[in-house]
PDB file of N, CA and C in Angstrom:
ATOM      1  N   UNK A   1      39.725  -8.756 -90.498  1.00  0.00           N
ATOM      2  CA  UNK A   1      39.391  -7.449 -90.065  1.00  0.00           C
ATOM      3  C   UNK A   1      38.737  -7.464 -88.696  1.00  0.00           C
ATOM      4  N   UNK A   2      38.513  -6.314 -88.164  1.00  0.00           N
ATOM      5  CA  UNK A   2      38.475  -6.209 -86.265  1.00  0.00           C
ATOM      6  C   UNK A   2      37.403  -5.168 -86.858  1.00  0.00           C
ATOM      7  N   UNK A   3      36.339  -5.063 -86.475  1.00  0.00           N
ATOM      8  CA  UNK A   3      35.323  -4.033 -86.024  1.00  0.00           C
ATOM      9  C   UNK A   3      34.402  -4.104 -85.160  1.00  0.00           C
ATOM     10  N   UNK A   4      34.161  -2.847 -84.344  1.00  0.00           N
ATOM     11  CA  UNK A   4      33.434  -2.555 -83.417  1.00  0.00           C
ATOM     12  C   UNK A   4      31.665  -3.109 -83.894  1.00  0.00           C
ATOM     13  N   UNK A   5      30.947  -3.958 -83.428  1.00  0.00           N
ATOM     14  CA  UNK A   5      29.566  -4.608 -83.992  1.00  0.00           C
ATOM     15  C   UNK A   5      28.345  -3.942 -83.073  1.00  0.00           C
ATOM     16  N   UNK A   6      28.760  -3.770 -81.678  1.00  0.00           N
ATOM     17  CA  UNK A   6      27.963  -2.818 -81.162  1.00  0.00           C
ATOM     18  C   UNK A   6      28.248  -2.792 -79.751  1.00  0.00           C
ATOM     19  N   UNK A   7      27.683  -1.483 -78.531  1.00  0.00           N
ATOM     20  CA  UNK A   7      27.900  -1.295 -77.159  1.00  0.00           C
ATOM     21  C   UNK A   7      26.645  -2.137 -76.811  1.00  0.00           C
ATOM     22  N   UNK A   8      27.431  -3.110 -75.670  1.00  0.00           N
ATOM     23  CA  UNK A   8      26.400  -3.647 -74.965  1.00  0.00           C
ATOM     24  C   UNK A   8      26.137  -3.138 -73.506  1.00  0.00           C
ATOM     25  N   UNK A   9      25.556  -3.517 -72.626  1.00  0.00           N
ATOM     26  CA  UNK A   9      25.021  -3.254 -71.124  1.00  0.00           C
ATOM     27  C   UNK A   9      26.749  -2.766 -70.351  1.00  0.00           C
ATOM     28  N   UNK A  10      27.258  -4.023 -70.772  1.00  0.00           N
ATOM     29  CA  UNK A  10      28.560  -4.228 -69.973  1.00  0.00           C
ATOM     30  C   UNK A  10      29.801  -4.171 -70.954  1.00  0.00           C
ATOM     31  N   UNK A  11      29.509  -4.481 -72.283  1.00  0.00           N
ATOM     32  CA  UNK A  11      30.464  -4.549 -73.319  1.00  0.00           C
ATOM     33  C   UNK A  11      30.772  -4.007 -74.032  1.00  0.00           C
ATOM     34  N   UNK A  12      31.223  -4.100 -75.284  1.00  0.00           N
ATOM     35  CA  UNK A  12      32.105  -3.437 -76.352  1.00  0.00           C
ATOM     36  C   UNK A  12      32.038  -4.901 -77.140  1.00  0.00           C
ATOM     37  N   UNK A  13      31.205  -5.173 -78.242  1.00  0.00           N
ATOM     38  CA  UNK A  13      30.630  -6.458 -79.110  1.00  0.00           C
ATOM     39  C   UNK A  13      31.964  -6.106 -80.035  1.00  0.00           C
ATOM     40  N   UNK A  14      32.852  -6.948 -80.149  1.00  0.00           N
ATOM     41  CA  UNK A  14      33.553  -6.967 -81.536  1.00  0.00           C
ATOM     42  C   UNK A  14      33.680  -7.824 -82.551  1.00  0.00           C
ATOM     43  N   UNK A  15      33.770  -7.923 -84.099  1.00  0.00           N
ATOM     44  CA  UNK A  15      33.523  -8.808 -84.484  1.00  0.00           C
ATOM     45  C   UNK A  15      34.755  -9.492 -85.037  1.00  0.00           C
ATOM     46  N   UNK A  16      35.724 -10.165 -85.095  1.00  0.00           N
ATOM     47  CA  UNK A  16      37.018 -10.698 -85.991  1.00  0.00           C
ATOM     48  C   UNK A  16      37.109 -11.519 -86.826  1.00  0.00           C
ATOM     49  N   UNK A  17      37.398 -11.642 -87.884  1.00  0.00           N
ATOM     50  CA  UNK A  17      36.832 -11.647 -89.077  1.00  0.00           C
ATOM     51  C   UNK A  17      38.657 -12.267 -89.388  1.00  0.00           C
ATOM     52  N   UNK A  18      38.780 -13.629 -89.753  1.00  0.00           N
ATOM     53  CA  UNK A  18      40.095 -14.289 -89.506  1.00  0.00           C
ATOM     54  C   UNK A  18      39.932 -15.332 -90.616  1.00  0.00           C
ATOM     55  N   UNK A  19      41.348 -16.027 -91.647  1.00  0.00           N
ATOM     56  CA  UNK A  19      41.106 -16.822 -92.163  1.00  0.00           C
ATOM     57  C   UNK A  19      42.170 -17.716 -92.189  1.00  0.00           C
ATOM     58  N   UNK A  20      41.596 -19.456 -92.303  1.00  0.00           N
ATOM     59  CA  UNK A  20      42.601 -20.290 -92.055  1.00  0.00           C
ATOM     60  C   UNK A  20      42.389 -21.592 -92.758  1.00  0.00           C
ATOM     61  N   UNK A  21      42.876 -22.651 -92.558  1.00  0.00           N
ATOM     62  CA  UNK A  21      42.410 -23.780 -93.694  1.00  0.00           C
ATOM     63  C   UNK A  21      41.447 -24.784 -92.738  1.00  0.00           C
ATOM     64  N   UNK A  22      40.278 -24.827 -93.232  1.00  0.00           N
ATOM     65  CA  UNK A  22      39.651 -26.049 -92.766  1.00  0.00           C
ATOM     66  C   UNK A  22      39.920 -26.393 -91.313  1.00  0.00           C
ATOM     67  N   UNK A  23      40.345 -27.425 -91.963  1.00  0.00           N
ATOM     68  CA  UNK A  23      40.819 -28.494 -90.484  1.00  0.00           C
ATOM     69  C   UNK A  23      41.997 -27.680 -89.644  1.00  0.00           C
ATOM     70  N   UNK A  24      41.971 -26.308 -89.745  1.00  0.00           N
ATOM     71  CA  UNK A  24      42.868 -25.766 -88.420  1.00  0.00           C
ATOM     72  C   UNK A  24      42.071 -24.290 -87.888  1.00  0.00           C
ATOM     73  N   UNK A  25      40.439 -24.471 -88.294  1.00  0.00           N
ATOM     74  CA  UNK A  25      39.792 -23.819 -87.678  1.00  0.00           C
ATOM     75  C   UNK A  25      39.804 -24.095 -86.276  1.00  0.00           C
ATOM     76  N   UNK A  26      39.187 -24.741 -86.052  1.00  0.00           N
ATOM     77  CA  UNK A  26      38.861 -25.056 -83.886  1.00  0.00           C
ATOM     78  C   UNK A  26      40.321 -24.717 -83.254  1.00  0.00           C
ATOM     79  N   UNK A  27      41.538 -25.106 -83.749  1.00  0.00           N
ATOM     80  CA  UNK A  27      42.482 -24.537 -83.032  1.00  0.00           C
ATOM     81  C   UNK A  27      42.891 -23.178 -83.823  1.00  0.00           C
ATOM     82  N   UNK A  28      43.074 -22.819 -84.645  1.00  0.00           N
ATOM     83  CA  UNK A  28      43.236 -21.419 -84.999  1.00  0.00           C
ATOM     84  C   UNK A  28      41.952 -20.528 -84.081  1.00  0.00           C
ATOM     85  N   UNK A  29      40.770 -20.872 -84.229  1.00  0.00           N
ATOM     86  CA  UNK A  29      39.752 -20.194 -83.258  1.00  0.00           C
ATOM     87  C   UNK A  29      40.222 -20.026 -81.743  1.00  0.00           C
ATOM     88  N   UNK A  30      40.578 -20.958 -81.371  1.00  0.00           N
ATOM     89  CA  UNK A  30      41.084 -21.319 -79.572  1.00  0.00           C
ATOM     90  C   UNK A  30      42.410 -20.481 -79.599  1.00  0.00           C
ATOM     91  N   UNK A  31      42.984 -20.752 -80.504  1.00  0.00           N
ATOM     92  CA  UNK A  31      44.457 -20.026 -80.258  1.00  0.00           C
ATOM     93  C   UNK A  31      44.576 -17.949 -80.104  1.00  0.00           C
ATOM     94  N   UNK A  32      43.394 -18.059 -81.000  1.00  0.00           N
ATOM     95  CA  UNK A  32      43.211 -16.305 -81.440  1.00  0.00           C
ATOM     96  C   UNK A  32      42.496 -15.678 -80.209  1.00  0.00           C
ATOM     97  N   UNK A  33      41.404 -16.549 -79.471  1.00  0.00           N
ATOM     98  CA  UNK A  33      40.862 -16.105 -78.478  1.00  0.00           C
ATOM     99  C   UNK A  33      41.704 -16.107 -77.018  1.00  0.00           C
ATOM    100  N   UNK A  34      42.521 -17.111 -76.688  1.00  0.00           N
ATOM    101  CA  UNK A  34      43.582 -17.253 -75.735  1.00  0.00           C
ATOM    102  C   UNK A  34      44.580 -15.705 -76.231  1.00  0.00           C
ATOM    103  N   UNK A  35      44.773 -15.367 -77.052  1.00  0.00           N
ATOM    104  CA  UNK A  35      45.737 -14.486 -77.483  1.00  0.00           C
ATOM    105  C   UNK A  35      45.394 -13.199 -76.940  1.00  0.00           C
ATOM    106  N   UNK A  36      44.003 -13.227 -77.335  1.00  0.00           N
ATOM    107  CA  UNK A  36      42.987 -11.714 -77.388  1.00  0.00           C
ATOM    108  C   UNK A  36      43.149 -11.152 -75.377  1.00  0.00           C
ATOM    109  N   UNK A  37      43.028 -12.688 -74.843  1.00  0.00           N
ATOM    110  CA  UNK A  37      42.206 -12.643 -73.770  1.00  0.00           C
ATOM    111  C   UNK A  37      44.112 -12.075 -72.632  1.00  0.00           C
ATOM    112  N   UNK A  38      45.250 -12.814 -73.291  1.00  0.00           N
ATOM    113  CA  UNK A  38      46.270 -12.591 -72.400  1.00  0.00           C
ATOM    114  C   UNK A  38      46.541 -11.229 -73.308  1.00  0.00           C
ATOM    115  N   UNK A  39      46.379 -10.597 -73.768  1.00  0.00           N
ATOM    116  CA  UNK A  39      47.153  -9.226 -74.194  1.00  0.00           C
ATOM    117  C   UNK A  39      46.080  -8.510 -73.500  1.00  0.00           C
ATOM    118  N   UNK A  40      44.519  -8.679 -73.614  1.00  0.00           N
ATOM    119  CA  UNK A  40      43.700  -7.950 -72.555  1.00  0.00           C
ATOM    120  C   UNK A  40      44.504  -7.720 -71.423  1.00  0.00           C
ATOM    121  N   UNK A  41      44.486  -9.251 -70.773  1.00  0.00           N
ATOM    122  CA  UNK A  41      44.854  -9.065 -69.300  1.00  0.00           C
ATOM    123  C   UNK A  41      46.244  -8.327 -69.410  1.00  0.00           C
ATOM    124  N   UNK A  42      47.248  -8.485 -70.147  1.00  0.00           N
ATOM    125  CA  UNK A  42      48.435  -7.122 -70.322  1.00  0.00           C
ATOM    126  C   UNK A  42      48.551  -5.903 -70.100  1.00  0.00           C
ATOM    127  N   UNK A  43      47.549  -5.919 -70.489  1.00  0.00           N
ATOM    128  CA  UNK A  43      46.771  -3.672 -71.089  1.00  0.00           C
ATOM    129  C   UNK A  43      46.164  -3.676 -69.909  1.00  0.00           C
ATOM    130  N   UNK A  44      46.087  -4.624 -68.975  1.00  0.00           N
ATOM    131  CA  UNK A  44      44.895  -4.036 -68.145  1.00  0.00           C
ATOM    132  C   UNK A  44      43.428  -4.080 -68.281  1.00  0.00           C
ATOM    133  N   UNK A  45      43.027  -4.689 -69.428  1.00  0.00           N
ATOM    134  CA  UNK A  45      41.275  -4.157 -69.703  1.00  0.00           C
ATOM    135  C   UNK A  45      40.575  -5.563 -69.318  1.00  0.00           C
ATOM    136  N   UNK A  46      39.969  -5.770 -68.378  1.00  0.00           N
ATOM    137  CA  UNK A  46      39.203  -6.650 -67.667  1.00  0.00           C
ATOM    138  C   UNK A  46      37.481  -6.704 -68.729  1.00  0.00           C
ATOM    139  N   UNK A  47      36.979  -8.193 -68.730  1.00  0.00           N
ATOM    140  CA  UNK A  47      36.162  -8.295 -68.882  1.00  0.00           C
ATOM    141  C   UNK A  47      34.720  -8.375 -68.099  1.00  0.00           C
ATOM    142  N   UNK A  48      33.997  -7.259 -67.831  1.00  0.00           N
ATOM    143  CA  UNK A  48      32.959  -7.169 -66.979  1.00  0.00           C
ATOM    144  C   UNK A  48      31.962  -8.781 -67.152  1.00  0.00           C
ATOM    145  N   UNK A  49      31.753  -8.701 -66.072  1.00  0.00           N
ATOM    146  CA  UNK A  49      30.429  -9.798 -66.020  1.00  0.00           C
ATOM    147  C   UNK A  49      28.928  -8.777 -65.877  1.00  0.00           C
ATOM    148  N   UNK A  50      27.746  -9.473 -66.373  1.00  0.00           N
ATOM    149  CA  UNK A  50      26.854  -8.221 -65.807  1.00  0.00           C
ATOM    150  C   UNK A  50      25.976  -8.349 -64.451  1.00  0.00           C
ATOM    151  N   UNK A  51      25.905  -7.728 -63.816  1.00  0.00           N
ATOM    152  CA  UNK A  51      25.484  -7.421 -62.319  1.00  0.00           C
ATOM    153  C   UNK A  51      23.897  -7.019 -62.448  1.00  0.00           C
ATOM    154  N   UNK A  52      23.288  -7.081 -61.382  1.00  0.00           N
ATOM    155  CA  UNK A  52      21.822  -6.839 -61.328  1.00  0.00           C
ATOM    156  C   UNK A  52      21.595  -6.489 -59.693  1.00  0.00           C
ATOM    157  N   UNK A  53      21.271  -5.497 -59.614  1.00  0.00           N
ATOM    158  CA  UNK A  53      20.629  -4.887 -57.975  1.00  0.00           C
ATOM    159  C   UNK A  53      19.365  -5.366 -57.540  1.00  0.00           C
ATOM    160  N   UNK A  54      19.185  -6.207 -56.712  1.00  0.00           N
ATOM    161  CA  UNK A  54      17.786  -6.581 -56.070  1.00  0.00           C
ATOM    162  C   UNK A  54      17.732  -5.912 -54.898  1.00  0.00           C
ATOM    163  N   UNK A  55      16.896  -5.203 -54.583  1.00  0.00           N
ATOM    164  CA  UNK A  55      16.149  -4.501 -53.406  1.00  0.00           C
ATOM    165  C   UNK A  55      15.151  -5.306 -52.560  1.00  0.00           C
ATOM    166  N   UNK A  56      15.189  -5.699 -51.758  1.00  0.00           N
ATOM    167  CA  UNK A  56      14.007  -6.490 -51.071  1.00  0.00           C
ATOM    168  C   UNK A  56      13.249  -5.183 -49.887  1.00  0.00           C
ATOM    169  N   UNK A  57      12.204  -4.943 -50.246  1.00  0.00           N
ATOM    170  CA  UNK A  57      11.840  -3.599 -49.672  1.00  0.00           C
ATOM    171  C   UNK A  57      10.487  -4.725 -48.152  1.00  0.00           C
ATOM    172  N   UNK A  58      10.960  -4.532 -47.260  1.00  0.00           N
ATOM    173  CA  UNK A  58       9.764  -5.417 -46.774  1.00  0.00           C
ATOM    174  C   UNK A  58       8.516  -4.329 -46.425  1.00  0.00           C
ATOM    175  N   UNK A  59       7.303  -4.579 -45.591  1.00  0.00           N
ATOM    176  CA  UNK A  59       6.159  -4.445 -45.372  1.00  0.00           C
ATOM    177  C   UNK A  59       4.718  -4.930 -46.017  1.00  0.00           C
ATOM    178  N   UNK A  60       3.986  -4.072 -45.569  1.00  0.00           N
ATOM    179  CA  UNK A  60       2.553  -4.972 -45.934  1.00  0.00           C
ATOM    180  C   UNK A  60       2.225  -4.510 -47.340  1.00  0.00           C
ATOM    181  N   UNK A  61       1.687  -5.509 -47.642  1.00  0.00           N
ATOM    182  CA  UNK A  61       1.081  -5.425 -49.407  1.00  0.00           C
ATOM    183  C   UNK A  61      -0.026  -4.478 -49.766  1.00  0.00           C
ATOM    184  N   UNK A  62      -0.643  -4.073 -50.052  1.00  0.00           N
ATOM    185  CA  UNK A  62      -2.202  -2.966 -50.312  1.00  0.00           C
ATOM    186  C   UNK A  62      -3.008  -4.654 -50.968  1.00  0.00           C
ATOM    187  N   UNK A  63      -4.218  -3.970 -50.273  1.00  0.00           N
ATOM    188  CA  UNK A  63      -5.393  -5.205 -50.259  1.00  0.00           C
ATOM    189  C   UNK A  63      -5.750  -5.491 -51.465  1.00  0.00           C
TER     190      UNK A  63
END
């Protein structure tokens, strides 16, 4: 199952919920996320990184 887990800063948290045997977890895991990530890039929907604005305001300090 696929459900929405929560909105983050930059994201959309989802959770996938997948089942497979044992010893074909790590590649069933790798394979599902490679999958997720080229049908993203298909549709168009880019994954944000998150950004932060620094202002450097100069002058004198108060005493």
């Amino acid at each position: 199952g696929i459900w929405t887990e929560s909105l983050g800063d930059s994201a959309v948290n989802l959770v996938i919920r997948a089942f497979t045997r044992t010893g074909d977890l790590w590649g069933a895991q790798t394979d599902l996320l490679r999958r997720i990530k080229e049908r993203f890039d298909a549709e168009g929907i880019s994954i944000p990184f998150p950004q932060r604005e620094l202002r450097v305001v100069q002058g004198k300090l108060p005493d």
